[in-house]
N, C-alpha and C. Protein backbone atom coordinates (compact mmCIF):
# COMPACT_ATOMS: atom_id res chain seq x y z
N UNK A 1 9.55 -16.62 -23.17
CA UNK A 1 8.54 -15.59 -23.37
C UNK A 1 8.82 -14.45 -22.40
N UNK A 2 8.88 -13.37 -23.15
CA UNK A 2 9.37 -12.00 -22.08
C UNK A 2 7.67 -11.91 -21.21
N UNK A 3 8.17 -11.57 -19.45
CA UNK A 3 7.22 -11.65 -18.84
C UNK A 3 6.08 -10.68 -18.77
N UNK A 4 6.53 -9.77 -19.75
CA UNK A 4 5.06 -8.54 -19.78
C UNK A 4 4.21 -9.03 -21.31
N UNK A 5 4.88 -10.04 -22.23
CA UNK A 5 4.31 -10.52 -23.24
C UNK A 5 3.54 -11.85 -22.09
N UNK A 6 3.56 -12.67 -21.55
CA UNK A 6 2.94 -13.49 -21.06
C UNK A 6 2.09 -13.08 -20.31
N UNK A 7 2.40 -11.87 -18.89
CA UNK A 7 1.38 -11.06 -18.62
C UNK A 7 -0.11 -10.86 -19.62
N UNK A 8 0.48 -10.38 -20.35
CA UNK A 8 -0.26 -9.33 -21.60
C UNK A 8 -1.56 -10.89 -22.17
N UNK A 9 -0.88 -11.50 -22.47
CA UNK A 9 -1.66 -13.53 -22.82
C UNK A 9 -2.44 -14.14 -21.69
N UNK A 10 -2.06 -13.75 -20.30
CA UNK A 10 -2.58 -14.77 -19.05
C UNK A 10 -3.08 -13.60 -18.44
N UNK A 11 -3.09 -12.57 -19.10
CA UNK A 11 -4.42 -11.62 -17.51
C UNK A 11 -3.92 -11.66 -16.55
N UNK A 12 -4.98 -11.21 -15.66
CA UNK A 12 -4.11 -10.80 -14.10
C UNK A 12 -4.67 -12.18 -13.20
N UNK A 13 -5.55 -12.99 -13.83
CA UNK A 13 -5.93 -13.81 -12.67
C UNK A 13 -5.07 -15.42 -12.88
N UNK A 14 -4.06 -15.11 -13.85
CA UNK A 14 -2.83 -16.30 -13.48
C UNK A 14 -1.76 -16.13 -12.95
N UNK A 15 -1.19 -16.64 -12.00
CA UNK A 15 0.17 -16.68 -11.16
C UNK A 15 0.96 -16.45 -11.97
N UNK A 16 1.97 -15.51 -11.99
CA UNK A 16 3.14 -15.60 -12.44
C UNK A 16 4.73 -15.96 -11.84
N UNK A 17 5.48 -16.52 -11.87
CA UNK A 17 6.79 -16.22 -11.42
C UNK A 17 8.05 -15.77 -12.72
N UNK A 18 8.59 -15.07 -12.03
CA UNK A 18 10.07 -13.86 -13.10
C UNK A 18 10.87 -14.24 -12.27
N UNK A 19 12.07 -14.98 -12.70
CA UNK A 19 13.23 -15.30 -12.50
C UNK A 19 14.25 -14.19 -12.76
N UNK A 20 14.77 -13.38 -11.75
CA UNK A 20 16.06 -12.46 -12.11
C UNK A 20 17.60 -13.55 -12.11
N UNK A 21 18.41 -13.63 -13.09
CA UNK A 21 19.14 -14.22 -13.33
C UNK A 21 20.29 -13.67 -12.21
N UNK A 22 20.34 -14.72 -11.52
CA UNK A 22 21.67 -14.55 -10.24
C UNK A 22 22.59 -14.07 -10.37
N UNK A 23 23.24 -13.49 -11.90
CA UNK A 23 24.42 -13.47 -12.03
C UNK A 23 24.15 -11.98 -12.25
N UNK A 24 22.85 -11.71 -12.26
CA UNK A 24 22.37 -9.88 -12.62
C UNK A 24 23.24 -9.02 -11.20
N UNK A 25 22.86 -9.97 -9.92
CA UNK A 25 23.70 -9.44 -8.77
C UNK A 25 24.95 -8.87 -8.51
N UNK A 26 25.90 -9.64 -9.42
CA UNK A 26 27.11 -8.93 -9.76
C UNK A 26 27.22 -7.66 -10.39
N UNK A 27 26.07 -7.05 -10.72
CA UNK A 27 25.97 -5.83 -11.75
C UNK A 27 26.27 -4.71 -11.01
N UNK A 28 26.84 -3.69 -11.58
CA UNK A 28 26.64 -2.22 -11.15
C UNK A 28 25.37 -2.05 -10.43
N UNK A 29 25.02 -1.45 -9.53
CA UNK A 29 23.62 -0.81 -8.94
C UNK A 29 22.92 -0.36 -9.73
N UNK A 30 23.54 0.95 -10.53
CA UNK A 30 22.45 1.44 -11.67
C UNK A 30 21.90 0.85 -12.72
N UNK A 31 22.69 -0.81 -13.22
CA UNK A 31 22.38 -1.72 -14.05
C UNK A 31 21.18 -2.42 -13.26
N UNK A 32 21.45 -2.75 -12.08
CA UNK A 32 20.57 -3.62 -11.22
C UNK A 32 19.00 -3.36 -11.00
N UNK A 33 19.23 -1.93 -10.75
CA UNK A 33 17.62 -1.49 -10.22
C UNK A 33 16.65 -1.44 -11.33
N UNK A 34 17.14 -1.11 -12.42
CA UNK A 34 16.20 -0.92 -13.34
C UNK A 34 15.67 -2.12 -14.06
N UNK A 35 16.40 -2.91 -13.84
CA UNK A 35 15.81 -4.15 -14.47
C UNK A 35 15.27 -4.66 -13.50
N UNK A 36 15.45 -4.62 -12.38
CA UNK A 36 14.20 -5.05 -10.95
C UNK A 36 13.24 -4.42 -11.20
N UNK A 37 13.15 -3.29 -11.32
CA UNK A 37 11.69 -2.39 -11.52
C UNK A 37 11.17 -2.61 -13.01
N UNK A 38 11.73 -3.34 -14.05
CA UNK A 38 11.21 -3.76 -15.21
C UNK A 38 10.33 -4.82 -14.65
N UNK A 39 10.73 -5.67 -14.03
CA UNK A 39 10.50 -6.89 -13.87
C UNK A 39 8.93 -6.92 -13.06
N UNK A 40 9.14 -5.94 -12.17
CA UNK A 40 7.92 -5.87 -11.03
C UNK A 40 7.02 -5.14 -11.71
N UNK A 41 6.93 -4.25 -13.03
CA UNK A 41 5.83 -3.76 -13.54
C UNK A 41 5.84 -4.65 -14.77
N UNK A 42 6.43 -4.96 -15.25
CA UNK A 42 5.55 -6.13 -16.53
C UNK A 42 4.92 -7.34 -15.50
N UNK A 43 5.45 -7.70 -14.93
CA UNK A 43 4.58 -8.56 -13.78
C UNK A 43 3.06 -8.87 -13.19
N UNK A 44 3.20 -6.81 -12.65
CA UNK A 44 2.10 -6.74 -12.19
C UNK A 44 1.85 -6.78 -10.50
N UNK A 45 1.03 -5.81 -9.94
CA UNK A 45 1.00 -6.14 -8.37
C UNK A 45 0.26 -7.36 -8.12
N UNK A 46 -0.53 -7.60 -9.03
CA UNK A 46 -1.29 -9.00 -8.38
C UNK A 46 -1.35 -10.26 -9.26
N UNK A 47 -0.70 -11.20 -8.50
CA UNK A 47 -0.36 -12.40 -9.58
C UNK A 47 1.18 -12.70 -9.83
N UNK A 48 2.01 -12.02 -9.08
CA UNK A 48 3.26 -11.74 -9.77
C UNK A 48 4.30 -12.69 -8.78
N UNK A 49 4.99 -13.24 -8.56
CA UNK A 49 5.94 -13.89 -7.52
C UNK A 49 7.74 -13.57 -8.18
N UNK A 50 8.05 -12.81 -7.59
CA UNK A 50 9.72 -12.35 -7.73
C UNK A 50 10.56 -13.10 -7.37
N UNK A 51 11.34 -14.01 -8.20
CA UNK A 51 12.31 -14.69 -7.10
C UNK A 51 14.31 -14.85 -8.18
N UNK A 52 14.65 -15.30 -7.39
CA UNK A 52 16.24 -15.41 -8.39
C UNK A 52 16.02 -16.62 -9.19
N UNK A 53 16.72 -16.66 -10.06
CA UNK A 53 16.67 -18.04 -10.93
C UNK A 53 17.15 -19.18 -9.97
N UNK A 54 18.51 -19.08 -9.70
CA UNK A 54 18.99 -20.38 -9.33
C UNK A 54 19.90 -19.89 -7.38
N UNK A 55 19.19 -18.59 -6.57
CA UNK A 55 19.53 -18.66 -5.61
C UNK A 55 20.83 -17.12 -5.50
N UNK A 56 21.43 -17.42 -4.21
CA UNK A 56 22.61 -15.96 -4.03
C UNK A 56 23.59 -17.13 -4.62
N UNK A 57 24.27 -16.64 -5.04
CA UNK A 57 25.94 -17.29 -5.83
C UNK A 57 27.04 -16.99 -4.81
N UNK A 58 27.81 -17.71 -4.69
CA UNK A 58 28.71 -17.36 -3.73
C UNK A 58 29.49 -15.69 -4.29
N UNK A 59 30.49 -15.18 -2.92
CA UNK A 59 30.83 -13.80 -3.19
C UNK A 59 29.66 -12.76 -3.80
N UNK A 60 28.53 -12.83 -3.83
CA UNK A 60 27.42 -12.26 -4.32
C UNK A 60 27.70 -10.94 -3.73
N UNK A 61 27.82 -9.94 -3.79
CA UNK A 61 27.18 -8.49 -3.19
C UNK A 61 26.52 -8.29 -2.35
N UNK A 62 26.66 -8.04 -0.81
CA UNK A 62 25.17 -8.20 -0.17
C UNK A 62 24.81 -7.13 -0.50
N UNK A 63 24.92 -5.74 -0.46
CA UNK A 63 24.64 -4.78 -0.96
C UNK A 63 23.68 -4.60 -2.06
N UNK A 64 23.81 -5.42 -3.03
CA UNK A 64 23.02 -5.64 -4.49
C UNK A 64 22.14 -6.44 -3.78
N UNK A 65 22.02 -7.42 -2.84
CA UNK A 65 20.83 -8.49 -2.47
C UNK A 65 19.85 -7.27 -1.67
N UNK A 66 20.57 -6.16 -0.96
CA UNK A 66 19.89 -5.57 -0.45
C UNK A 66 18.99 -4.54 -1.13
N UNK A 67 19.47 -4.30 -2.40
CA UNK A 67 19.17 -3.07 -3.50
C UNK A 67 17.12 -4.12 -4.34
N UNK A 68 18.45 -4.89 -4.71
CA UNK A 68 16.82 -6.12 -4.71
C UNK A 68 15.74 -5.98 -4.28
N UNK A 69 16.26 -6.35 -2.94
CA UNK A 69 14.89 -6.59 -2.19
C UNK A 69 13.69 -5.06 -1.57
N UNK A 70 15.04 -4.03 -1.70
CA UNK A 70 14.56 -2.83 -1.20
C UNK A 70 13.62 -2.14 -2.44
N UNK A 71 14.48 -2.96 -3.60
CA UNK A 71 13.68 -2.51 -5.19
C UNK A 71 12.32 -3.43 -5.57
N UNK A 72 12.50 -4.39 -4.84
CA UNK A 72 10.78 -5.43 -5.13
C UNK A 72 9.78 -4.66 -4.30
N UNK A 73 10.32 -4.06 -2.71
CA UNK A 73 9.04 -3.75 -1.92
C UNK A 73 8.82 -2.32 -2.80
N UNK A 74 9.62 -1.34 -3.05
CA UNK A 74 8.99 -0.33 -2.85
C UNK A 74 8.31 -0.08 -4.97
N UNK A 75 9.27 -1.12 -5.76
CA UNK A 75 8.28 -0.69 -7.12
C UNK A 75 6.87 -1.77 -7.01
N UNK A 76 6.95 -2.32 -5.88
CA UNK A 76 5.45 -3.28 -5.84
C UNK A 76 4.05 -2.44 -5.41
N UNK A 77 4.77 -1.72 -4.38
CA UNK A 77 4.13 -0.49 -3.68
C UNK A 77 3.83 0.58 -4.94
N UNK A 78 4.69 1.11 -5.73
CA UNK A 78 4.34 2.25 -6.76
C UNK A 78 3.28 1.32 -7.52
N UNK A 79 3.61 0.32 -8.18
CA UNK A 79 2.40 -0.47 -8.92
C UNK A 79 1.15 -0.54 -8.15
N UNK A 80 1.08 -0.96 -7.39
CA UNK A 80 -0.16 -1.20 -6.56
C UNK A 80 -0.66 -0.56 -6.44
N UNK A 81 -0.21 1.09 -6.34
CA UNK A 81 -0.97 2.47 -6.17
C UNK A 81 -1.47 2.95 -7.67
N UNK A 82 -0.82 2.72 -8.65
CA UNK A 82 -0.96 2.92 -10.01
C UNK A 82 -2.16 2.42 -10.36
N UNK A 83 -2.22 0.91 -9.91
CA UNK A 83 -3.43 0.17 -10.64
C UNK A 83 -5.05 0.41 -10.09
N UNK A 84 -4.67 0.86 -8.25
CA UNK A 84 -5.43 1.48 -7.56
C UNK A 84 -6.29 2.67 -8.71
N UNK A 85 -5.07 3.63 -8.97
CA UNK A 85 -5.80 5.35 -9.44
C UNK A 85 -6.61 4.82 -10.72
N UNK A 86 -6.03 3.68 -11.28
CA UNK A 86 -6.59 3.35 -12.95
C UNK A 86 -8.25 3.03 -12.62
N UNK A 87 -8.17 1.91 -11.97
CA UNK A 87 -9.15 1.61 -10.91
C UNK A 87 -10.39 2.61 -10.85
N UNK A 88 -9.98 3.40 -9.73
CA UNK A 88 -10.56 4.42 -9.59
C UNK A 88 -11.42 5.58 -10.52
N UNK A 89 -9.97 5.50 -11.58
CA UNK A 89 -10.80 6.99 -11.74
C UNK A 89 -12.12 7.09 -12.81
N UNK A 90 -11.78 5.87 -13.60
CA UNK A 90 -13.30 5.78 -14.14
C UNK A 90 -15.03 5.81 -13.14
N UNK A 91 -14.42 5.80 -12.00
CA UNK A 91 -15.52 6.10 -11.10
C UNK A 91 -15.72 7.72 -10.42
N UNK A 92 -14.84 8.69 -10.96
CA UNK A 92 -14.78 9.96 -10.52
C UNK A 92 -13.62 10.05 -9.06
N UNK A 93 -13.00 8.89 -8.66
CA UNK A 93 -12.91 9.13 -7.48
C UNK A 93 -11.17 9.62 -7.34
């Protein structure tokens, strides 16, 4: 089940975990990020747990482990502010 269709079925008040497939690491950068930032907004800021399927693979990229992780904090951060304004603005604010 794609994880913004299960999202979309379980609401925000069930745990989720999204497995990025280990072998995505080997990818180009520009292949990499965008499917990290797919992943963290069908997800969701709250409820959501990011992790690799099966771990770093040997010869892995650290570079790409670093693109990762630099791509979970900061599209978790854009979501979180997003859901904040949605939030909000039906209250004028």
């Amino acid at each position: 089940t794609p994880l913004s269709e299960a999202r979309s079925i379980l609401g925000s008040q069930v745990i989720l975990q999204g497995n990025l497939d280990s072998n995505l690491l080997f990818c180009q950068p520009e292949t990499l990020k965008p499917i990290t930032e797919a992943m963290i907004q069908d997800g969701g800021s709250k409820g959501y747990i990011f992790n690799l399927g099966h771990g770093i693979l040997p010869k892995t990229p650290v570079e790409n482990v670093k693109l990762v992780v630099d791509t979970v904090k900061q599209t978790s951060f854009k979501v979180q502010l997003s859901q904040m304004d949605e939030a909000l603005t039906p209250l004028g604010v």
